[in-house]
Protein backbone atom coordinates (compact mmCIF):
# COMPACT_ATOMS: atom_id res chain seq x y z
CA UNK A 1 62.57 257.32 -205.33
CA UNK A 2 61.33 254.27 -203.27
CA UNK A 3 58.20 256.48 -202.12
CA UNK A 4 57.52 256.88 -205.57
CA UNK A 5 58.05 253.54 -206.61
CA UNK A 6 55.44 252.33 -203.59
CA UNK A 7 53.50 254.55 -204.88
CA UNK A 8 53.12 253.52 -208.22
CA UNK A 9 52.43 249.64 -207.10
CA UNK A 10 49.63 250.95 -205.09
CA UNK A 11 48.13 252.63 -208.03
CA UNK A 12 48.49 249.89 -210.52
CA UNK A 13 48.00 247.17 -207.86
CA UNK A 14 45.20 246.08 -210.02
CA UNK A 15 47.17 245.81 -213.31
CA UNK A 16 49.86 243.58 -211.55
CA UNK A 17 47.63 240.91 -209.76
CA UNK A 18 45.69 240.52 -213.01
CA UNK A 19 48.62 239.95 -214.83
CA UNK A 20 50.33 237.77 -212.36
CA UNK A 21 47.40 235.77 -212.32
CA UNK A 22 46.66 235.24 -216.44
CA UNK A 23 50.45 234.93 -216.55
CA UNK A 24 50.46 231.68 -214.16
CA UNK A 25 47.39 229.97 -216.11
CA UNK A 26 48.49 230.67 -219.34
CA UNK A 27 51.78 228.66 -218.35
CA UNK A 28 50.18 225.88 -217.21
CA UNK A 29 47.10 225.78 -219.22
CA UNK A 30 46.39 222.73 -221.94
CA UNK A 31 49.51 220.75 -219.72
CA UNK A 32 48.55 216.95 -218.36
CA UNK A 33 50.69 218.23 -215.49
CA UNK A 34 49.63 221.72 -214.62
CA UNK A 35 51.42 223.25 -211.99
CA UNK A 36 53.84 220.11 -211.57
CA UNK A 37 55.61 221.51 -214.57
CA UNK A 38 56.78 224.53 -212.06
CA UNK A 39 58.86 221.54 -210.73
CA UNK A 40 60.32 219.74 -213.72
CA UNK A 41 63.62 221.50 -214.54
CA UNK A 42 64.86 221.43 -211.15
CA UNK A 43 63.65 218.17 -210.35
CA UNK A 44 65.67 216.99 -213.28
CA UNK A 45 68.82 218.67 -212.98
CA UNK A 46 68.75 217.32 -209.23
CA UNK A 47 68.15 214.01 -211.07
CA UNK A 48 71.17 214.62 -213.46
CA UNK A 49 73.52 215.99 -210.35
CA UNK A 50 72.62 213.06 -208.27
CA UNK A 51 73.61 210.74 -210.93
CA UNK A 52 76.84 212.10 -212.08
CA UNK A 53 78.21 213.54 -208.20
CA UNK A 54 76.50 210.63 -205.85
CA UNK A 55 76.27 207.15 -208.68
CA UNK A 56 79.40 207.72 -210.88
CA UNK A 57 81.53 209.97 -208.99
CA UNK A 58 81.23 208.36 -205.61
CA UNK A 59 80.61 211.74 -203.98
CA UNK A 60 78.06 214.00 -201.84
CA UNK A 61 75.93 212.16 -199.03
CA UNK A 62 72.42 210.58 -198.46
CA UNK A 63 71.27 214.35 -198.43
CA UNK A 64 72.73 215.33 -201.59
CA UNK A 65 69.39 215.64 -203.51
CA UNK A 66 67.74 217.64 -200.87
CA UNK A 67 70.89 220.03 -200.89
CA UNK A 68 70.99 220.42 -204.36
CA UNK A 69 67.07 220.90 -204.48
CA UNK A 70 67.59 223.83 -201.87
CA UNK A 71 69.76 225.45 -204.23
CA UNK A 72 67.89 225.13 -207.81
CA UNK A 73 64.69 226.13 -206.58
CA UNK A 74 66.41 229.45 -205.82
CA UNK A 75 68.37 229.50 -208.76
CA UNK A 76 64.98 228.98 -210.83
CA UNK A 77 64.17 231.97 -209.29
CA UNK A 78 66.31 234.32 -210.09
CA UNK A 79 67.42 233.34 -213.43
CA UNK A 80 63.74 232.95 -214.81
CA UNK A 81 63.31 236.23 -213.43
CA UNK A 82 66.08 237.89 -215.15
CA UNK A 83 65.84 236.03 -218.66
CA UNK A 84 62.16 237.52 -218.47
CA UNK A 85 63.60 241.18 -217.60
CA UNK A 86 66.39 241.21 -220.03
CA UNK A 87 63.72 241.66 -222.92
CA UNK A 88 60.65 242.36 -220.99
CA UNK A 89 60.35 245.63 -222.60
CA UNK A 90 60.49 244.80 -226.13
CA UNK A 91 58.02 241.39 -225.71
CA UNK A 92 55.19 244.29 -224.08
CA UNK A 93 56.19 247.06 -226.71
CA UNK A 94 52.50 247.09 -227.73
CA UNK A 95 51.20 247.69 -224.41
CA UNK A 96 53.74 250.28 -223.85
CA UNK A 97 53.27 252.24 -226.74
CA UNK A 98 49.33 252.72 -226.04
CA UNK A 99 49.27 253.42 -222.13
CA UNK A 100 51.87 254.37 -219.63
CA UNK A 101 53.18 251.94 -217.36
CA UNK A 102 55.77 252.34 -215.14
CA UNK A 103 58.50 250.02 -216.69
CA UNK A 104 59.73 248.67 -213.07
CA UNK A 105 55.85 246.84 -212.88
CA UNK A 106 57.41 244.14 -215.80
CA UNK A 107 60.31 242.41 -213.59
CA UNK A 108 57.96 243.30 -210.76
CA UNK A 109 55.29 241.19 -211.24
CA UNK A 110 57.12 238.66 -212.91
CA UNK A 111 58.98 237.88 -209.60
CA UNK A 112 56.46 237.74 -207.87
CA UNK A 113 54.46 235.14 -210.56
CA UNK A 114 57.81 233.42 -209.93
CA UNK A 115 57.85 233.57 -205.92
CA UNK A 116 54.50 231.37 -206.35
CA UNK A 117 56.40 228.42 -208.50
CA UNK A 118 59.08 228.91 -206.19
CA UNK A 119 57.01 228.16 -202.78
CA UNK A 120 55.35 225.83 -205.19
CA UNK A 121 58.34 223.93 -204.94
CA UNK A 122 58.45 223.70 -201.51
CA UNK A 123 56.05 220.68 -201.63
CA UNK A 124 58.82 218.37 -203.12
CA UNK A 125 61.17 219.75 -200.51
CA UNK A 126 58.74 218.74 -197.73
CA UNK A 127 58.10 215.55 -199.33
CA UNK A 128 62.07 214.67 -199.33
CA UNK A 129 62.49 215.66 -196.35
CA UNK A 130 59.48 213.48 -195.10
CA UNK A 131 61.81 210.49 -196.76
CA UNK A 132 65.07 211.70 -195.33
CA UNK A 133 63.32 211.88 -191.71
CA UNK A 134 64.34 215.30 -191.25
CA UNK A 135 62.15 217.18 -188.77
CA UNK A 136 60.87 220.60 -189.58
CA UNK A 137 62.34 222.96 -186.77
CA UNK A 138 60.77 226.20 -185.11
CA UNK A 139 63.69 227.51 -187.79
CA UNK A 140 61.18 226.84 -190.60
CA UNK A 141 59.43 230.74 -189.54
CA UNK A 142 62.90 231.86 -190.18
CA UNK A 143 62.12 231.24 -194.32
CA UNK A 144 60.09 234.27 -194.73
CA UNK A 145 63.04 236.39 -194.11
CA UNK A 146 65.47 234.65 -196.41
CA UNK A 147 62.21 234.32 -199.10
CA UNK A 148 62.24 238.31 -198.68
CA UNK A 149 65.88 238.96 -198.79
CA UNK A 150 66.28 236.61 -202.22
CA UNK A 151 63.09 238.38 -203.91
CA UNK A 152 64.71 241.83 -203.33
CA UNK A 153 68.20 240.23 -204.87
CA UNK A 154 66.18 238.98 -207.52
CA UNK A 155 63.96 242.89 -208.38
CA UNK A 156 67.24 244.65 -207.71
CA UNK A 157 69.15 242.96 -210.69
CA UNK A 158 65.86 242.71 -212.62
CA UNK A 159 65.84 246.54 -213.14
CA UNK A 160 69.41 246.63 -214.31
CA UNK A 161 69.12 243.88 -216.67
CA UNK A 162 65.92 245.29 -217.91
CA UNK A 163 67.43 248.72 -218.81
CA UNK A 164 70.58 247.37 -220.24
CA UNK A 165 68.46 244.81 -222.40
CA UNK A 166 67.17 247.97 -223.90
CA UNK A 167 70.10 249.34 -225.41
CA UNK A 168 72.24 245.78 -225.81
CA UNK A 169 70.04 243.69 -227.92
CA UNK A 170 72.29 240.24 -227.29
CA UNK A 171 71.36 240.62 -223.47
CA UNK A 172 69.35 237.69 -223.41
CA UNK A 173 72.37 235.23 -224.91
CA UNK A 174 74.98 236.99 -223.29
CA UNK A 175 72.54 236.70 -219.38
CA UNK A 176 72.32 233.00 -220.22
CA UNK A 177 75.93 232.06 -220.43
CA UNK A 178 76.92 234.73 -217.82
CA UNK A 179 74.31 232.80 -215.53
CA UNK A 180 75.52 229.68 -215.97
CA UNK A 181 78.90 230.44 -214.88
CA UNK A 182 77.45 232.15 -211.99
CA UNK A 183 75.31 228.67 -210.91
CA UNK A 184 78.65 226.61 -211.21
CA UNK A 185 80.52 229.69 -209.13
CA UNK A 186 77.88 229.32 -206.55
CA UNK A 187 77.53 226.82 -203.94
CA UNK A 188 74.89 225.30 -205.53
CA UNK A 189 75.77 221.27 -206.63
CA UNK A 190 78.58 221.27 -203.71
CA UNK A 191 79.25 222.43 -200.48
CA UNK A 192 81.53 224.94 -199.08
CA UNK A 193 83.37 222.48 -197.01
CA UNK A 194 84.92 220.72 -200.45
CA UNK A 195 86.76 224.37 -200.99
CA UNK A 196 90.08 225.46 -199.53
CA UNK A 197 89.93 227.17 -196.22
CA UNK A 198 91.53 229.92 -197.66
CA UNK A 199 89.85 230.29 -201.02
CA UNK A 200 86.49 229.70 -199.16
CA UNK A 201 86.05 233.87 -198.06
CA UNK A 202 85.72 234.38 -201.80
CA UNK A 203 82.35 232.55 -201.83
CA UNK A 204 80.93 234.81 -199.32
CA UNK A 205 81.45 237.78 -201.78
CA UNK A 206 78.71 235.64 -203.93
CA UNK A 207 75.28 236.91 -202.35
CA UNK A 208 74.36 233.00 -203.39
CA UNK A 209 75.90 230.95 -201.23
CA UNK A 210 74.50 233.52 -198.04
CA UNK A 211 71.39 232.83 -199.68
CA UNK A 212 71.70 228.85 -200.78
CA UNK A 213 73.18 228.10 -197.30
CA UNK A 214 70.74 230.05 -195.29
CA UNK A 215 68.03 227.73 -196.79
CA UNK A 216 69.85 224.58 -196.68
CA UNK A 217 70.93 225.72 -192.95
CA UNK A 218 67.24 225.70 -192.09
CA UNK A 219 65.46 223.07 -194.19
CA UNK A 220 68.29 220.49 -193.65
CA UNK A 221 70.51 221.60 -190.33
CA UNK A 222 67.53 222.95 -188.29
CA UNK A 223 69.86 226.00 -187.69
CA UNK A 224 69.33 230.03 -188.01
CA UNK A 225 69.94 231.46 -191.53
CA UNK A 226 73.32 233.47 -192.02
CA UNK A 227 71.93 236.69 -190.59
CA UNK A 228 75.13 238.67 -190.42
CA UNK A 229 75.68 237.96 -194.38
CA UNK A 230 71.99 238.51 -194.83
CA UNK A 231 72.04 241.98 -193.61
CA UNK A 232 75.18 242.84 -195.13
CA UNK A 233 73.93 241.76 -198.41
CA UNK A 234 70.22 243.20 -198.07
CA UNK A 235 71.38 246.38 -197.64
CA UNK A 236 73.88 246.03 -201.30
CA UNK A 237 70.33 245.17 -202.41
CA UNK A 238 68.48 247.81 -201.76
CA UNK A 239 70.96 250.39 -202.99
CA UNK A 240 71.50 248.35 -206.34
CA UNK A 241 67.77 248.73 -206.23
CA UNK A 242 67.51 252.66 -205.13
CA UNK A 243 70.07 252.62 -208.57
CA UNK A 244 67.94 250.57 -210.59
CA UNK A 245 64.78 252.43 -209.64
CA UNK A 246 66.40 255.87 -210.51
CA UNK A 247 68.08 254.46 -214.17
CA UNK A 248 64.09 253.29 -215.14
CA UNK A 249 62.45 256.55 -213.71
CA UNK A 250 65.26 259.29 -215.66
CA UNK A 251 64.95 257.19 -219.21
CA UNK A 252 61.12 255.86 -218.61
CA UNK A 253 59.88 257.99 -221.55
CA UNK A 254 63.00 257.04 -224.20
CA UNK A 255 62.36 253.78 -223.72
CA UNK A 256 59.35 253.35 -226.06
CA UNK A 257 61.16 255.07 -228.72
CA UNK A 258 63.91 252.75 -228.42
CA UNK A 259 61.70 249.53 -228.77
């Protein structure tokens, strides 16, 4: 199934980098700010967090934004990602009813239109941590791996969500509330240290917080990411994704007669 899938990105390699590429000026075309707005929503929810946890709560550190940062610009990630995939197929039902394309290209080239905002970001987290005085470490190589390991996370649940939008037309709503109980779950506006010893193992069964704290471990700690939790995780990954892969391939040709 994966040889297949490789397959057909080789063959419609051309399809997805012209689409990835319209898709990222069309966002930002006729904006003052351009690619800046990339950067907005978490640069104001850090703004929001940072007012309620550090100036009226009395909580979090100096470092607070930056942690915070390190965490939404993930989040923006995946949840963009999967809001697009969860009626992906109905917004291209034109396309698909004229040509054949195979429906795993959608949340495909949308994440990877979304890696680009998302290392996008990573000026403002260079730039804070220019004011902060935080050195970048020989660690920093160390990104590409976590980068790879979220952007699997990220395709793997894609191609669920995408087939389930499908058939469950309040997918969308129901994603965006389910999400945002997932953000608050994850270890994403505090740290695991503020959580009970012995309620903290429950965390790690979040594939977040290996994720959030494998960046935060490197952009702010200078440290190695979590590899043990990275692996374990990578490998639920690519099975959720063998899964997804093998849903989109056996229903591929109902799915245009659903939409």
């Amino acid at each position: 199934m994966l040889n297949k899938a490789i397959k057909d990105v080789l063959k419609y390699r051309d399809y997805i980098y012209y689409n990835v590429i319209v898709n990222l000026k069309i966002k930002v075309s006729n904006t003052i700010l351009g690619y800046f707005w990339w950067l907005l929503e978490p640069l104001l929810h850090m703004a929001i967090y940072t007012l309620i946890i550090v100036a009226i709560l009395n909580k979090g550190d100096r470092l607070f934004p930056l942690h915070v940062f390190c965490g939404l610009l993930s989040w923006k990630w995946f949840n963009s990602t999967l809001t697009y995939s969860s009626s992906c197929l109905k917004a291209n039902s034109g396309i698909l009813n004229q040509v054949y394309i195979p429906k795993f290209i959608l949340p495909l080239q949308e994440m990877i239109g979304n890696l680009f905002r998302f290392l996008f970001g990573f000026v403002l987290i260079f730039v804070m941590m220019f004011i902060y005085r935080i050195a970048p470490t020989i660690h920093m190589f160390e990104l590409v791996l976590v980068v790879v390991v979220n952007g699997i996370f990220i395709l793997s649940f894609s191609l669920i969500i995408m087939h389930v939008g499908v058939y469950i037309h309040d997918t969308k709503n129901l994603l965006s509330h389910f999400n945002r109980v997932w953000w608050y779950l994850s270890p994403g506006i505090y740290s695991l240290t503020v959580i009970p010893e012995k309620y903290r193992w429950l965390y790690w069964l979040n594939p977040n917080t290996a994720i959030f704290e494998s960046y935060r471990n490197i952009i702010i700690r200078g440290s190695s990411p979590y590899y043990i939790h990275l692996f374990i995780w990578t490998i639920v990954f690519i099975i959720i994704l063998f899964f997804g892969l093998k849903l989109l391939y056996r229903h591929d040709r109902n799915y245009t007669k659903i939409i």
